[in-house]
Structure formats: C-alpha cells, structure tokens
Protein backbone atom coordinates (compact mmCIF):
# COMPACT_ATOMS: atom_id res chain seq x y z
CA UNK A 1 -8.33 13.36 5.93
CA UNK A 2 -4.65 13.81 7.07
CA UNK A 3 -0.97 13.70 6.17
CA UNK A 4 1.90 12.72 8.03
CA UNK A 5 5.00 13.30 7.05
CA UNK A 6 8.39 12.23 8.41
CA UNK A 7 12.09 11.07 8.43
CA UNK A 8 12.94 7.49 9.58
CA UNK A 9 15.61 5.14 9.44
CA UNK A 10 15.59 1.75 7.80
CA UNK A 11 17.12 0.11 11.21
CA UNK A 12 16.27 -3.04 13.41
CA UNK A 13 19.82 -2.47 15.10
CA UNK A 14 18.74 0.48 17.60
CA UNK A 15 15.48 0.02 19.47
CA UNK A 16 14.87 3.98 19.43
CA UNK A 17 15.17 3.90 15.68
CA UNK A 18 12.73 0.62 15.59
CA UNK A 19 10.41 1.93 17.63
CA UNK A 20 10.39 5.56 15.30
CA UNK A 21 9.77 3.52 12.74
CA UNK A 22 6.57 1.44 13.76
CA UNK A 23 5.37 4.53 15.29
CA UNK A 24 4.51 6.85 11.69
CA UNK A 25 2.89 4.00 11.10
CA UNK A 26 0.59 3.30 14.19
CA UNK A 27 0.08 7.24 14.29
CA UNK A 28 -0.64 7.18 10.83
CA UNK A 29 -3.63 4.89 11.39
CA UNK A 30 -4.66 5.86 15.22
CA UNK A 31 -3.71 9.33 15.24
CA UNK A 32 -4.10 10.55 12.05
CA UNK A 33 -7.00 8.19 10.38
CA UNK A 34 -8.57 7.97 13.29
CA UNK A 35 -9.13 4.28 13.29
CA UNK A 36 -9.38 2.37 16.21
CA UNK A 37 -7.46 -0.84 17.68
CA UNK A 38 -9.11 -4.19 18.00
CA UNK A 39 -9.24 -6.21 21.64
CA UNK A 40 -7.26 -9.24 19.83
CA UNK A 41 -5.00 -10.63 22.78
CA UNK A 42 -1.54 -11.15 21.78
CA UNK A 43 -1.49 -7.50 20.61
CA UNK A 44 2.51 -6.15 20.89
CA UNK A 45 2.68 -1.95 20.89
CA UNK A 46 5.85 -1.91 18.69
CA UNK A 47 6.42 2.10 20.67
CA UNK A 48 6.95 0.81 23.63
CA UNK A 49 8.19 -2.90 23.17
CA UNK A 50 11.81 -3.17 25.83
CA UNK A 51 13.90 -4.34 22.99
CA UNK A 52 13.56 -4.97 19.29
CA UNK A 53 11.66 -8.48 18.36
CA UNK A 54 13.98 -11.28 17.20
CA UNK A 55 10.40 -11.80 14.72
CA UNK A 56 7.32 -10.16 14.17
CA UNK A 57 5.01 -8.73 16.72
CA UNK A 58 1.75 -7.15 15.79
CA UNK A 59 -1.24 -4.81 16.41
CA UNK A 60 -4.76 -4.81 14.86
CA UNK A 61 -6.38 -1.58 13.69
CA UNK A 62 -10.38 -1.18 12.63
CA UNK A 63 -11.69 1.50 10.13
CA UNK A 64 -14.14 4.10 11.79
CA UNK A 65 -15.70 5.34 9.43
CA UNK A 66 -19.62 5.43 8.56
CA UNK A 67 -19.77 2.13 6.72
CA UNK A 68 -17.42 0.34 9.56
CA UNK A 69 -20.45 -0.69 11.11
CA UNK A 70 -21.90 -3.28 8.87
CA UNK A 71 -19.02 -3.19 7.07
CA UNK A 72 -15.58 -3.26 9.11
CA UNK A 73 -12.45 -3.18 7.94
CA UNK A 74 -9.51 -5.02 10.14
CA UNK A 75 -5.76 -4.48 9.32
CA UNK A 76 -3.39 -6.83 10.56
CA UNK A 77 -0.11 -4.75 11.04
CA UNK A 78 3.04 -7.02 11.67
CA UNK A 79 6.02 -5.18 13.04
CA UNK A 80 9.41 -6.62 13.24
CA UNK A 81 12.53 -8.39 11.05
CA UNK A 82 13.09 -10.60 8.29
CA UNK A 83 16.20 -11.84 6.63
CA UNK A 84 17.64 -9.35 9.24
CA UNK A 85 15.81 -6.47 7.30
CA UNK A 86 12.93 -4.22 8.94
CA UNK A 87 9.84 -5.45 7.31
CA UNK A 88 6.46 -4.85 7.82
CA UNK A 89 3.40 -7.34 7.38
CA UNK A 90 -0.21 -6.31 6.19
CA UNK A 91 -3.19 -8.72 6.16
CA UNK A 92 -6.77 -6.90 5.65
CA UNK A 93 -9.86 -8.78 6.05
CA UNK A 94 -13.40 -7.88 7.09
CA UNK A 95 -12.95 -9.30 11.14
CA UNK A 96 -10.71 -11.26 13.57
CA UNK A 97 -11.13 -14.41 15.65
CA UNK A 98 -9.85 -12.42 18.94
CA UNK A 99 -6.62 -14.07 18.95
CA UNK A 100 -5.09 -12.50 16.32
CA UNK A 101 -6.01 -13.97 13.24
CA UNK A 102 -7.92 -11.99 10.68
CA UNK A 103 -11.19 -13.26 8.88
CA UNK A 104 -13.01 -13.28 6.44
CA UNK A 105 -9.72 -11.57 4.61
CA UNK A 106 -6.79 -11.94 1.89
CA UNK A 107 -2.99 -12.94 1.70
CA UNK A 108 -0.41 -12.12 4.19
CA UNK A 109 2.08 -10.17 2.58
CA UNK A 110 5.55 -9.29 4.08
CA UNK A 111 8.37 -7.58 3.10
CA UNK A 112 11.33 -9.12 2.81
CA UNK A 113 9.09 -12.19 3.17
CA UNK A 114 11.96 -14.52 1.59
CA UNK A 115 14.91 -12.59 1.24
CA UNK A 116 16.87 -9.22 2.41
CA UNK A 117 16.07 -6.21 1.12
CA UNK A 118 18.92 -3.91 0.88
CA UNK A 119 20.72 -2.69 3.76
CA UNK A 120 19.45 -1.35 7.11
CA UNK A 121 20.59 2.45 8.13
CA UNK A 122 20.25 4.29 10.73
CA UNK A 123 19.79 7.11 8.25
CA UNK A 124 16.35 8.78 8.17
CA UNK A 125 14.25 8.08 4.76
CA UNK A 126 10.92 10.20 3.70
CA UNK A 127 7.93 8.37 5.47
CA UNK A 128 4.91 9.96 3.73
CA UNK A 129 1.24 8.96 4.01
CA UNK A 130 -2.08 10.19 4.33
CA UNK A 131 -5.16 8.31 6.09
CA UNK A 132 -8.84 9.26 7.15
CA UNK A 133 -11.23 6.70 9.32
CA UNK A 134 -11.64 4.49 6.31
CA UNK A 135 -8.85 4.46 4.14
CA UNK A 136 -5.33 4.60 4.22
CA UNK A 137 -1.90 4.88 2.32
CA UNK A 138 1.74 5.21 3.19
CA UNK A 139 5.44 4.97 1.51
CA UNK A 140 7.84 3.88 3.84
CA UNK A 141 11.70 4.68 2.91
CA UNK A 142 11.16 6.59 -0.72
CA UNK A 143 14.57 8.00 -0.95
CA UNK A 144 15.94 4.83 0.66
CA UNK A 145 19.52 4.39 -1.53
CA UNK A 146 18.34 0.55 -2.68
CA UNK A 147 15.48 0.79 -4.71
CA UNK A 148 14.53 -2.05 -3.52
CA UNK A 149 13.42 -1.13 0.17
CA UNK A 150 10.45 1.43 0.21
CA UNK A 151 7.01 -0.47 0.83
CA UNK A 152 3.88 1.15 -0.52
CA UNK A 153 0.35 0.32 1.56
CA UNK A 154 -3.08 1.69 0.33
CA UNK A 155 -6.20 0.56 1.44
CA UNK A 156 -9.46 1.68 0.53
CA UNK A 157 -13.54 0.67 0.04
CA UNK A 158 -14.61 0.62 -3.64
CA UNK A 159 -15.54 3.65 -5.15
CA UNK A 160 -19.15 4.14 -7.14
CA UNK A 161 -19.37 6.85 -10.35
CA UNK A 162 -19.41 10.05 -8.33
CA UNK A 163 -16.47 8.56 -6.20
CA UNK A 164 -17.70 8.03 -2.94
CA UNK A 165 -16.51 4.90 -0.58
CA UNK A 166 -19.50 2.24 -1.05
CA UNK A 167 -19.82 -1.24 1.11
CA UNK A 168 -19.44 -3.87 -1.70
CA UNK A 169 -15.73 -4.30 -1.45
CA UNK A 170 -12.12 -3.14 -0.19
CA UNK A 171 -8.57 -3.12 -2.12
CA UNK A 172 -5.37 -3.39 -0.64
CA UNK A 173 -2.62 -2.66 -2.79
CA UNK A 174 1.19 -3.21 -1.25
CA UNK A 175 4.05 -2.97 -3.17
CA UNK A 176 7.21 -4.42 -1.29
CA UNK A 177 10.45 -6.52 -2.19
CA UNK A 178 9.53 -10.44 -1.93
CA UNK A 179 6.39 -9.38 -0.73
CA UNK A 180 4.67 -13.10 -1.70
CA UNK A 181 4.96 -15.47 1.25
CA UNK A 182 5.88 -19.06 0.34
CA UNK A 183 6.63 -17.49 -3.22
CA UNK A 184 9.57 -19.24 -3.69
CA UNK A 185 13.01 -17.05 -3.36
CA UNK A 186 12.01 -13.86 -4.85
CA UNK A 187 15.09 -11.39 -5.49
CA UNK A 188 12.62 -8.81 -6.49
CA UNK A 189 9.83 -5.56 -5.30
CA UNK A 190 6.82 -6.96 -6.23
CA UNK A 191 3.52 -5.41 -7.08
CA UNK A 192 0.07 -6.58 -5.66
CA UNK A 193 -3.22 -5.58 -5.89
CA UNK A 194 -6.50 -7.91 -3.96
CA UNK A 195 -10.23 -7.68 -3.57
CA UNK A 196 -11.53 -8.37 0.19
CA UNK A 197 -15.35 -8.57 -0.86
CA UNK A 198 -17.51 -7.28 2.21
CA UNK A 199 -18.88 -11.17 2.50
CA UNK A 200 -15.48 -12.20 3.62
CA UNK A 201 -14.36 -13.38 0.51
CA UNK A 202 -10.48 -12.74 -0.35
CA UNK A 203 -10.19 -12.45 -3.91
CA UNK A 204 -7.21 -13.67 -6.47
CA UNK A 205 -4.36 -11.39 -5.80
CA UNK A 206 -3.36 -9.91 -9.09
CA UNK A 207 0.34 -9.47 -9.86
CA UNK A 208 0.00 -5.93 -10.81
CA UNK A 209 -2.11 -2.61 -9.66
CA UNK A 210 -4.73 -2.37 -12.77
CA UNK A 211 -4.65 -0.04 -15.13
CA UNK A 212 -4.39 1.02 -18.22
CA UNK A 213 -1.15 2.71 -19.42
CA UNK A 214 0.54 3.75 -22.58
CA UNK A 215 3.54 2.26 -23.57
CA UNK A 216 5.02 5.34 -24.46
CA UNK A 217 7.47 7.61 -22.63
CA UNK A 218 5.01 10.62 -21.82
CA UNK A 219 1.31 10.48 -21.05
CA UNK A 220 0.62 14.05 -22.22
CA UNK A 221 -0.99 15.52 -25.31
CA UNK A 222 -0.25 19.12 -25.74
CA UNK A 223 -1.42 20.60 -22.29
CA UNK A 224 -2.85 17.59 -21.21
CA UNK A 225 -0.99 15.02 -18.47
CA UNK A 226 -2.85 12.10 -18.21
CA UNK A 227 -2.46 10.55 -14.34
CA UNK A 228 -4.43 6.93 -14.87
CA UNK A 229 -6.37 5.41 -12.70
CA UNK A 230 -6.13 1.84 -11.59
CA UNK A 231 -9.43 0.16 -10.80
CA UNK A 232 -11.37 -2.29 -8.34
CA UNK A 233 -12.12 -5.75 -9.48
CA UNK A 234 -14.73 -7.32 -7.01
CA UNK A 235 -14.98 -9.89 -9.64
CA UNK A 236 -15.44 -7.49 -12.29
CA UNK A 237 -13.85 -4.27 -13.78
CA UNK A 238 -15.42 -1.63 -11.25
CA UNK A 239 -15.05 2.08 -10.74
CA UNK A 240 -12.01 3.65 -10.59
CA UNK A 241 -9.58 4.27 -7.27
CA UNK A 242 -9.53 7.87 -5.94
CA UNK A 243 -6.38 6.51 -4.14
CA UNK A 244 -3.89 5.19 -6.35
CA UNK A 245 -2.92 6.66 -9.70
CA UNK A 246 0.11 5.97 -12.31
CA UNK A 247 1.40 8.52 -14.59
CA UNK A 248 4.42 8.54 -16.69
CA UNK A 249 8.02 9.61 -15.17
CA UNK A 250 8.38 12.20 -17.75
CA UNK A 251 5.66 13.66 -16.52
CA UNK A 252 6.34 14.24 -13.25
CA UNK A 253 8.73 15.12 -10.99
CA UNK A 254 9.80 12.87 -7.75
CA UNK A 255 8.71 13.69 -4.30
CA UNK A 256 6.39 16.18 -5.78
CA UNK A 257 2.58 17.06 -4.49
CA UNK A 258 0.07 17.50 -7.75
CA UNK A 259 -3.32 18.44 -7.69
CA UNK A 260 -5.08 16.13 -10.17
CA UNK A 261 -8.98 16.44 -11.10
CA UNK A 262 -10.58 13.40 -10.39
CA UNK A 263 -14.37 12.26 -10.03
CA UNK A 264 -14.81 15.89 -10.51
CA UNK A 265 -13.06 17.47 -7.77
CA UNK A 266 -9.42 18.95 -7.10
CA UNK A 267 -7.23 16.30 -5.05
CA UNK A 268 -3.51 15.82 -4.06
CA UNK A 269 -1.32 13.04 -5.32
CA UNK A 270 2.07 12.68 -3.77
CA UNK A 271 4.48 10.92 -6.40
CA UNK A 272 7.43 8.55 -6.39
CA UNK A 273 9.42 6.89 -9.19
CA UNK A 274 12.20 5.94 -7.21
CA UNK A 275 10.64 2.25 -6.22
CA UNK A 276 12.18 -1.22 -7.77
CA UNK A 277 10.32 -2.52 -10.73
CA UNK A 278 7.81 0.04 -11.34
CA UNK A 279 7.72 -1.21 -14.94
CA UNK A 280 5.66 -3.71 -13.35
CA UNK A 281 2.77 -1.78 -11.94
CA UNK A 282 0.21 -1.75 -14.26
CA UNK A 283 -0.30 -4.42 -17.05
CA UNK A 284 -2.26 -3.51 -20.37
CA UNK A 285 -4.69 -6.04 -21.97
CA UNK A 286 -4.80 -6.07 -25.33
CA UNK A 287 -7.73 -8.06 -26.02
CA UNK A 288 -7.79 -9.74 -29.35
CA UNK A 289 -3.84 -9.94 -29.37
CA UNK A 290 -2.52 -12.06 -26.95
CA UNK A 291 -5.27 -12.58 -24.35
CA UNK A 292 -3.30 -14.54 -22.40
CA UNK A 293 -0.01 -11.62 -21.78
CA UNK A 294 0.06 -8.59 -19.85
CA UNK A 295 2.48 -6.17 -21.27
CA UNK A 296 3.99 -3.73 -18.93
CA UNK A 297 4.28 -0.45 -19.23
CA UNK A 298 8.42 1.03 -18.52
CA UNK A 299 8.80 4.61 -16.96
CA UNK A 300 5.81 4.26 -14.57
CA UNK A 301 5.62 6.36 -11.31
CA UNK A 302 3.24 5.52 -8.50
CA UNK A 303 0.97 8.55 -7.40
CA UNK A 304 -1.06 8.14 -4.25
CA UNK A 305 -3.43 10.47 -2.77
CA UNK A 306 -1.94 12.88 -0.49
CA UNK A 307 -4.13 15.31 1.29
C-alpha cells in the first residue's frame, strides 16, 4: 500500500488545472494501487483530453489484487462538470458490458449530481489518499473554503475477524454534496455507504456510513480515544472496516496522521472534520427505543486509512 499526497485546484475553467485534477486520481488508482484499466470502448483519459468536457467523460479501473480473479472489482470513474462545478462520478460493480456500463454493481453517485457545490478556484486544496491493488480511498479538496466541496471515496472487500480482505462482498462509501442522482434538489453533502455482493448483487444504499458512536462530545475515557469502526452489511452486520473509522472532533486534530490499533496491528488513519454534515455519518440504533430512527451523532470526524 501507498499514499499520494497533493495540492489541486477545484477548477473546470483551465484545462491544465482540470487535467491536475483527474490525474491524483487516475495515479492514485494506476500508479499507486496498482490496478489496472478495463478495454471498455468509449474510455476518455481525462490527462490528456484537448479541452475540458462540456459533461462527463470516463475511464474504468479493475482491482489486481489476489482475489480479482474470481472476484473483480470494476470502478467506473466519471470525470467532468456539473451545475458548472468539477464533480466526479463513482459506480463500482463486479464487471462491465465493454461499452461502458458496469455490471453486476450499485448506484451511480455524482457530485454535484443536482446542484452546485460551492465555488470553483483555481486555488490548490489537499488531495490525500492512499490505495493498494484492491482497495482504495481518497479526499478530494479537504481544506476547500465551502465545506461543502471535498468528496470522500473508499472502496474496499469485506473484512473477516483477523481483518484480512475476503471474496463475499465489497463497500463503497462516498461522501459528496447532492451525491444521490434523481434525488430530488439536494442543497446538501450527503453520506452513503452500499454493499456490491460478489454475485452481482447491489445492495440498499444506506444513508449513513455504519457505526456506532456516542452522542457525547469526546470518545475518550481517561487515556483511552476510542476511533469506531463502521461495518459491512452484506445483508447482515459483518466484520468491521480496516478502512474507514469515525472518532470524535475533540479528539483529534484536522489534517493529522494517527496510528490506531486495529485487528491487532498498528495502522495510519489520516483525519478530517472539515466536511459538510458530518453529524450525519454514522447513525446509532437504539433498539427497543425507537426502532424505526437513527439518531446522529454531532462532532464526528471521518478517519480513513492512510498508509
């Protein structure tokens, strides 16, 4: 695994700065993941494209990793504008039909999918993400002025006890502003976590990351900072992400890189509580209450595996 790190503007205006842009994210998953790139025609290369798209163009990228074999993952990534934004479009599934579509996958979800999300600058933002040959994550934007513009991408295979990638399903979680297409006029980041089962079924998309979160303003217990987990759900409560944690913003400090013990070993968790809404990203059940609420958990920052 891999980190890339870099400075990019929030800009469909200059075709240098669009084409910087796309590119932490195609290196992210070619260069530094290691995954490869479908032979879907219709494929754009947003690096090299002669001016910036009037839409969306796209490329399709394919896990490598051991289990890609019998089970492949395929990442639709759409490139481009909306509302007359920079936006990005993610579709995972477990194939494609050649032509572009993906199959035997979940929802579509684009930023800025039904209205703008802040305003475009040719100002460089942190671009931060990490990626091996089978999973990935990236922030695009963090420090972005409107906390409504960063978009948050992790993708990963469920995890068994010890914490090691197993066949049975894949999450995507993206986090974006009116990320929902044909969700009516959202005026809002939204927060999205789906199931791709490795039969090629999409699963509901849940409208937050699971987890399980105190309501209160601090996590920690005398020398103890508790960084939660949020958790597959191929149909049922599985094992925990290694990918995606939430912690309290008292507890830790912005654009910071922790080491957190988890599934028994020492990893790094990059951490941002600068995003819209992030009151919304985990929901607690309380069972027995009101079955049919989620209540939401304020202060909330996102930490995502880093290393």
């Amino acid at each position: 695994m891999a980190t890339l790190f870099q400075s990019q503007p929030f800009d469909i205006t200059v075709l240098a700065n669009f084409q910087a842009w796309t590119g932490f994210i195609r290196t992210l998953f070619l260069t530094t993941g290691a995954w490869t790139q479908s032979s879907d025609t219709g494929q754009t290369n947003p690096t090299t494209v002669g001016s910036v798209p009037a839409g969306l163009i796209y490329e399709i990228y394919k896990a490598s990793d051991t289990l890609a074999a019998t089970t492949p993952i395929f990442v639709k990534v759409e490139y481009g504008q909306q509302s007359s934004r920079a936006t990005i479009g993610i579709t995972v599934g477990t194939g494609s039909n050649g032509t572009g579509t993906i199959t035997g996958g979940g929802t579509r979800f684009l930023a800025s999918a039904t209205n703008s999300a802040g305003t475009g600058s040719t100002t460089g933002y942190d671009c931060i993400g990490s990626a091996d040959s089978g999973s990935i994550r990236f922030l695009m934007w963090r420090n972005n002025p409107s906390a409504s513009v960063p978009v948050f991408v992790a993708i990963e295979r469920e995890k068994d006890s010890t914490g090691a990638a197993t066949s049975n399903s894949i999450t995507l979680y993206y986090a974006a502003y009116a990320a929902d297409i044909g969700g009516g006029s959202q005026t809002q980041t939204v927060w999205r976590q789906q199931t791709i089962l490795s039969t090629g079924a999409g699963g509901n998309v849940e409208p937050a990351f699971l987890t399980f979160q105190t309501c209160l303003g601090s996590a920690g217990l005398g020398a103890n900072v508790a960084a939660v987990p949020t958790f597959h759900m191929p149909g049922y409560i599985a094992c925990a992400s290694l990918d995606v944690l939430i912690g309290k913003q008292n507890d830790w400090a912005e654009a910071s890189t922790n080491s957190i013990t988890h599934y028994g070993a020492a990893h790094n968790y990059y951490c941002t509580k600068l995003m819209q809404n992030l009151n919304l990203v985990g929901g607690l059940w309380y069972v027995g209450y009101q079955t049919n609420n989620i209540f939401t958990s304020s202060n909330s920052c996102l930490l995502f595996r880093y290393e």
